[in-house]
N, C-alpha and C. Protein backbone atom coordinates (compact mmCIF):
# COMPACT_ATOMS: atom_id res chain seq x y z
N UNK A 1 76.00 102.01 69.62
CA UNK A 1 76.90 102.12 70.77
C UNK A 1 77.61 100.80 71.02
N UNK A 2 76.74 99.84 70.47
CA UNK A 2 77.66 98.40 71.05
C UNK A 2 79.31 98.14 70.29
N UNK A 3 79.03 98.77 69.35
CA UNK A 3 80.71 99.08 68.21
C UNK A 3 81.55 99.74 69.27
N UNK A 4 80.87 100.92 69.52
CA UNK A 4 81.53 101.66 70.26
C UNK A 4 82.39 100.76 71.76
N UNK A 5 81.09 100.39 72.29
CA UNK A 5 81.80 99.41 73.79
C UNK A 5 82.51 98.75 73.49
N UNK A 6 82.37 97.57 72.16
CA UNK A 6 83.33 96.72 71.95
C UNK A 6 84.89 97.12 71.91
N UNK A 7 84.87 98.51 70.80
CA UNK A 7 86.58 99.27 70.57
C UNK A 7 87.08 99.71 72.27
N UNK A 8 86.34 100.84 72.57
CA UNK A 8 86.98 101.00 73.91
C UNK A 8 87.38 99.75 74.80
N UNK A 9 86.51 98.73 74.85
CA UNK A 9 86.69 97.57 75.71
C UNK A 9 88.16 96.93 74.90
N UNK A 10 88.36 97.34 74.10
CA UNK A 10 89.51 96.76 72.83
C UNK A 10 90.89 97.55 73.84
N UNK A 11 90.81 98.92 73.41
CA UNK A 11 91.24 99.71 73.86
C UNK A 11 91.85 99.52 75.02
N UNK A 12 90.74 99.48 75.73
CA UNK A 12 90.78 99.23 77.68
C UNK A 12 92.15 98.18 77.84
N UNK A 13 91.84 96.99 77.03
CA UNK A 13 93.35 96.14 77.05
C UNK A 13 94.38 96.03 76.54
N UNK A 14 94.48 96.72 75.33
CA UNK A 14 95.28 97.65 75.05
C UNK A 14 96.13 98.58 76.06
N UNK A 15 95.72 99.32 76.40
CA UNK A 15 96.57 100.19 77.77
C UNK A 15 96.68 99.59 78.64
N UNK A 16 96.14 98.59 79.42
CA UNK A 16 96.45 97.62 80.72
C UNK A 16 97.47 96.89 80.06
N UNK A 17 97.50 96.20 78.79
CA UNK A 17 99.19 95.75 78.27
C UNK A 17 100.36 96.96 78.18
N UNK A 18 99.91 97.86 77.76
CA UNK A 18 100.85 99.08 77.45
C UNK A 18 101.27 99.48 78.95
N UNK A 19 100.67 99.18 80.19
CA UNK A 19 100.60 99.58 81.31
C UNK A 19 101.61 98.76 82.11
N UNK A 20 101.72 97.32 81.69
CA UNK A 20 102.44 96.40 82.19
C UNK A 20 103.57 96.37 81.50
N UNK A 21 103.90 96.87 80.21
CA UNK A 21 105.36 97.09 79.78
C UNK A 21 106.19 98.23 80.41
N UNK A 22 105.20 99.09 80.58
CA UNK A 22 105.81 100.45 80.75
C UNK A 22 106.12 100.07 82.70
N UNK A 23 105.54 99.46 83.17
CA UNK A 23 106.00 99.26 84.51
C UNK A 23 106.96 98.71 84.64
N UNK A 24 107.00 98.01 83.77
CA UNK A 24 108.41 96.48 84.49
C UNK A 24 109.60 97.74 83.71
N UNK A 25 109.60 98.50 83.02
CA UNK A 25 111.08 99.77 82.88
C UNK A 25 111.24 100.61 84.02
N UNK A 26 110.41 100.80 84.97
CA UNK A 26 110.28 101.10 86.43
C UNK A 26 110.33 102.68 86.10
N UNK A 27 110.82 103.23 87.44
CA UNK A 27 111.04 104.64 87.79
C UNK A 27 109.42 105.29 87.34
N UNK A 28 109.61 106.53 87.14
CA UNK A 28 108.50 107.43 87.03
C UNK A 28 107.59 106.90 85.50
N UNK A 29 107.81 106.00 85.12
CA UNK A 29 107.39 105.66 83.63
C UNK A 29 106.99 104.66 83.93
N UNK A 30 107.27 103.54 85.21
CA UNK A 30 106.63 102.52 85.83
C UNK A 30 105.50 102.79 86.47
N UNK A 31 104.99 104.60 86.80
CA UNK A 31 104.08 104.89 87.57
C UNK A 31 103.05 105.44 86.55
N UNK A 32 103.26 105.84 85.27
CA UNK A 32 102.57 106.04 84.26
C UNK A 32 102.08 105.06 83.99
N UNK A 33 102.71 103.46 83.87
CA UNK A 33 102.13 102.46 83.37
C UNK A 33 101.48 102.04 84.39
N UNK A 34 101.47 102.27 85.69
CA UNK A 34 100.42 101.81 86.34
C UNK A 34 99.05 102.45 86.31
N UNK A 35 98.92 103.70 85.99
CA UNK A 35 98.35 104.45 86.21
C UNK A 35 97.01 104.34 84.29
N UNK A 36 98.18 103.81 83.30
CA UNK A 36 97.18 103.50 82.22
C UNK A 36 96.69 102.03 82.31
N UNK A 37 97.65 101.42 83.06
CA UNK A 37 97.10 100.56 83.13
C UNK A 37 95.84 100.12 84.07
N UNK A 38 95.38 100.94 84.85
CA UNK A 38 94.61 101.18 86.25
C UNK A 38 93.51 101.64 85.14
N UNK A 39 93.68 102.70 84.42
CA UNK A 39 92.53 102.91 83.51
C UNK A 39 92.15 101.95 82.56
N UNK A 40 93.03 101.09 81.65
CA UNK A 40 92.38 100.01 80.87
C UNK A 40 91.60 99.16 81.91
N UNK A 41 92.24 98.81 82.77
CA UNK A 41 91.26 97.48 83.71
C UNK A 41 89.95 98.32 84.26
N UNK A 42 89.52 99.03 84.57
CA UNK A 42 88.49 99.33 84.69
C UNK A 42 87.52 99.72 83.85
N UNK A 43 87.98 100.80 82.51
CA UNK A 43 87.14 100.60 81.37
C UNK A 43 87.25 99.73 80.46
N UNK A 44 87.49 98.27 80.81
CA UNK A 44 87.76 96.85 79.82
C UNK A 44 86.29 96.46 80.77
N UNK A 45 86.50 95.93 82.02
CA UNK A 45 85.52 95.43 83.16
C UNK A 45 84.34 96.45 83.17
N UNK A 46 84.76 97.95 82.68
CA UNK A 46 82.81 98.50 82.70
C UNK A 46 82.24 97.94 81.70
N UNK A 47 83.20 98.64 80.37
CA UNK A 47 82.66 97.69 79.41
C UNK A 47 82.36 97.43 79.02
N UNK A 48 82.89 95.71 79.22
CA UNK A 48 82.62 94.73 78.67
C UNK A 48 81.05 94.28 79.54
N UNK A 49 80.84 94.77 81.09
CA UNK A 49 79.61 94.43 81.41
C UNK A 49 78.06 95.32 80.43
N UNK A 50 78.75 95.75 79.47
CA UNK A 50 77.51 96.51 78.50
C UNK A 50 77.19 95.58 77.53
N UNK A 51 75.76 95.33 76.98
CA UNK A 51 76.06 94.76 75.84
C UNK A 51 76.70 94.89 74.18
N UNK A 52 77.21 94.23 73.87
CA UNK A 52 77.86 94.73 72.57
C UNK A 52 77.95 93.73 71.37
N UNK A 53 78.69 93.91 70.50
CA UNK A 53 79.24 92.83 69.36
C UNK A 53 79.65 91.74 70.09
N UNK A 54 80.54 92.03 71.07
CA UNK A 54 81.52 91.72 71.84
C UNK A 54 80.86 90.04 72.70
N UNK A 55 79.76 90.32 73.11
CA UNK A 55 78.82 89.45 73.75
C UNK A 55 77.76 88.65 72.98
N UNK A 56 78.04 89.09 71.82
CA UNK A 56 77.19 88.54 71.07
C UNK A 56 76.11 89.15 70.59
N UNK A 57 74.97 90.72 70.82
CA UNK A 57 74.59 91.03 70.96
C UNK A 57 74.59 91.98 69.22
């Protein structure tokens, strides 16, 4: 599972960047990117509080 936490945690910032491009083009596609981006930051921060590769582990 720690492979696993590490990719999603990969992932997680992945879409919080994809989240912040897609906002600054605004309108209804600015609310999508907030909205993936609302999901990377929280499953980056769950996580990364798991142990993984990621931590050394």
């Amino acid at each position: 599972m720690g492979t696993t936490t590490c990719t999603l945690g990969t992932l997680g910032e992945i879409l919080g960047t994809l989240g912040e491009i897609l906002g600054t083009l605004g309108g209804n596609v600015g609310t999508v990117g907030e909205i993936l981006g609302t999901i990377g930051g929280y499953s980056t921060k769950w996580l990364t509080t798991l142990p993984g590769p990621c931590d050394g582990y």
